[in-house]
Protein backbone atom coordinates (compact mmCIF):
# COMPACT_ATOMS: atom_id res chain seq x y z
CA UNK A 1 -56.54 -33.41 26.16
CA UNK A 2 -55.05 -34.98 23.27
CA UNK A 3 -55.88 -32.36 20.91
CA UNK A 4 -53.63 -30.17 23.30
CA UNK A 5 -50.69 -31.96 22.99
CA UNK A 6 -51.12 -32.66 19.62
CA UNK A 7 -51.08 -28.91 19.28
CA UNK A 8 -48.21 -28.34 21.57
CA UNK A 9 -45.99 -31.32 19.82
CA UNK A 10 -46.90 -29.52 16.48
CA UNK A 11 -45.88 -26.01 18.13
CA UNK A 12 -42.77 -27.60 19.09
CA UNK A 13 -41.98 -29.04 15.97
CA UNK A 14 -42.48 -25.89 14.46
CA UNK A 15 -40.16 -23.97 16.91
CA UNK A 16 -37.40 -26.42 16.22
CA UNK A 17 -37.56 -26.19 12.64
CA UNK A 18 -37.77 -22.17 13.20
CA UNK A 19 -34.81 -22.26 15.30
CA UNK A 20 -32.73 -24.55 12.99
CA UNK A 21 -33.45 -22.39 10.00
CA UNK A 22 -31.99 -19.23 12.21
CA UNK A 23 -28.70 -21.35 12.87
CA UNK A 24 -28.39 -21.88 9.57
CA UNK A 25 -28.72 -17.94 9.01
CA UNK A 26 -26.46 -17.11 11.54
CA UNK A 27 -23.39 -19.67 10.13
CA UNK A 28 -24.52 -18.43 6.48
CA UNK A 29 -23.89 -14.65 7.92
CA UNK A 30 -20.86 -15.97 9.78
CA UNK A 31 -19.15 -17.53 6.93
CA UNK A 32 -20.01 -14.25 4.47
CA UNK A 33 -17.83 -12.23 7.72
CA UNK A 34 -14.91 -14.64 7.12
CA UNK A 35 -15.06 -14.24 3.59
CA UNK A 36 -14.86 -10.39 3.95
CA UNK A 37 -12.23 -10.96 6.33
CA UNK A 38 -10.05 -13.12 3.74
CA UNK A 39 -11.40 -10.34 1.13
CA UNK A 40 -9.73 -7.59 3.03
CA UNK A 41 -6.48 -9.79 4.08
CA UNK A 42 -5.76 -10.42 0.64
CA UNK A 43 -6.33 -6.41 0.11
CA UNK A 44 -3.86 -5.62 2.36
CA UNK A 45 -1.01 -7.95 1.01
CA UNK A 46 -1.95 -6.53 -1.99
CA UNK A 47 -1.07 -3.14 -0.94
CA UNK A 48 1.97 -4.21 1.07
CA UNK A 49 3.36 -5.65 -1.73
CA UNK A 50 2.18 -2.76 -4.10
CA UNK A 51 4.49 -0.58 -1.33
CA UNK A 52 7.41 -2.94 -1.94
CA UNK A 53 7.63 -1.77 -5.56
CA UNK A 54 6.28 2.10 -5.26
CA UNK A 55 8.46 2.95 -2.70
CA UNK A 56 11.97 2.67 -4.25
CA UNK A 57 10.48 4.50 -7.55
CA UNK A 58 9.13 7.28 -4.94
CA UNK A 59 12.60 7.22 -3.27
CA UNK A 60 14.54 7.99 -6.71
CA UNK A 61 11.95 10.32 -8.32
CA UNK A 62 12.35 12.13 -4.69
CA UNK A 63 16.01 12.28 -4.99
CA UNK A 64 15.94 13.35 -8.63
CA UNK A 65 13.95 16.30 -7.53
CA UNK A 66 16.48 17.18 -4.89
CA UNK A 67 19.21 17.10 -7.19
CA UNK A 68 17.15 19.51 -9.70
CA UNK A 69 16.19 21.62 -6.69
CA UNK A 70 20.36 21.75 -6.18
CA UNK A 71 21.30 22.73 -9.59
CA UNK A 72 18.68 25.30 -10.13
CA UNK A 73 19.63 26.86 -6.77
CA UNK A 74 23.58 26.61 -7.87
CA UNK A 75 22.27 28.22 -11.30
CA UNK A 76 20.72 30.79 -9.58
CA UNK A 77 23.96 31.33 -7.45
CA UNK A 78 25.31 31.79 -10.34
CA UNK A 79 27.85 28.38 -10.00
CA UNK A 80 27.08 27.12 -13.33
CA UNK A 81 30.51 28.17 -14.79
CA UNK A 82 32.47 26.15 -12.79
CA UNK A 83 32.50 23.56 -15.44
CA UNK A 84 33.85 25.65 -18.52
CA UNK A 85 31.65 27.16 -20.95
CA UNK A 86 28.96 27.25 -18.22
CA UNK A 87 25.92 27.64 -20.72
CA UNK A 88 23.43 25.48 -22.16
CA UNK A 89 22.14 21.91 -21.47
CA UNK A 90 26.07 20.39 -21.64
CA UNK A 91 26.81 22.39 -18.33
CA UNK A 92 23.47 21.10 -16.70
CA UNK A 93 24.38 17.46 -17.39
CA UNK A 94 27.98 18.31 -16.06
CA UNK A 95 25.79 19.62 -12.70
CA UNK A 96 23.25 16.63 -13.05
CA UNK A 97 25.61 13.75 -12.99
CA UNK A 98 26.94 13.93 -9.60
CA UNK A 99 24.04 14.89 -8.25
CA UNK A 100 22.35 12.15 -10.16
CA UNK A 101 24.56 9.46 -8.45
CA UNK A 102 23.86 11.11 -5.38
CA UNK A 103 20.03 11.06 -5.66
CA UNK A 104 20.53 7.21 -6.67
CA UNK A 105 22.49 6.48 -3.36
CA UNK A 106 19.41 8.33 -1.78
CA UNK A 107 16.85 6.26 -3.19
CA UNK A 108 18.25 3.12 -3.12
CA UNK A 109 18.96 4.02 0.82
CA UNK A 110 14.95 5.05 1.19
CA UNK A 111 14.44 1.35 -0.72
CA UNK A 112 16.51 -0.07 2.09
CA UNK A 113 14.71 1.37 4.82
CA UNK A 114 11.34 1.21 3.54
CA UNK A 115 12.10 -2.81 2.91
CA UNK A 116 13.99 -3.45 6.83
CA UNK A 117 10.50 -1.85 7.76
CA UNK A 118 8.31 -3.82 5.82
CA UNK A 119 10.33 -7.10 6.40
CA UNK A 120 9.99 -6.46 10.39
């Protein structure tokens, strides 16, 4: 009888250590989720702030192609001699510079909105 419970104390023993090794799995694979979740936290900030600085470049490259999409269409119009001479790079710049200003309002406006949207 006392080899029985010898053997059933030892079982015991055993299942206790078994079951203390699997919490110690369990928290180990717990704490590797947390770190993955901090991992891909820091990931997004990183891209939120990466937005912050892309977006006001996008929104003036965006506008300078709108203002070369206008003076190509008033070349084609044939508006380009408004300014004089009307050939050569000199009348393009004359064309560009307005529309250069305007393209700047428009990006710095797209910077504006994209940062009230960020900020909320």
């Amino acid at each position: 009888m006392s080899k029985d419970l010898d053997d059933l104390r030892s079982r015991k023993e055993e299942l206790l250590l078994e079951s203390e090794i699997n919490r110690q799995i369990i928290a180990l694979e717990c704490s590797q989720l947390r770190l993955k979740a901090v991992e891909w936290r820091r990931g997004l900030t990183k891209a939120g702030s990466i937005y912050k600085w892309v977006s006001p470049i996008a929104g003036i490259a965006m506008g300078f192609f709108a203002a070369k999409k206008q003076v190509q269409h008033a070349q084609r119009r044939g508006l380009h001699n408004l300014r004089g001479n009307g050939h050569g790079k000199f009348n393009l710049m004359g064309l560009l510079a307005p529309l250069g200003t305007m393209a700047l309002k428009q990006g710095f406006n797209f910077w504006r909105h994209a940062r009230k949207r960020s900020e909320a």
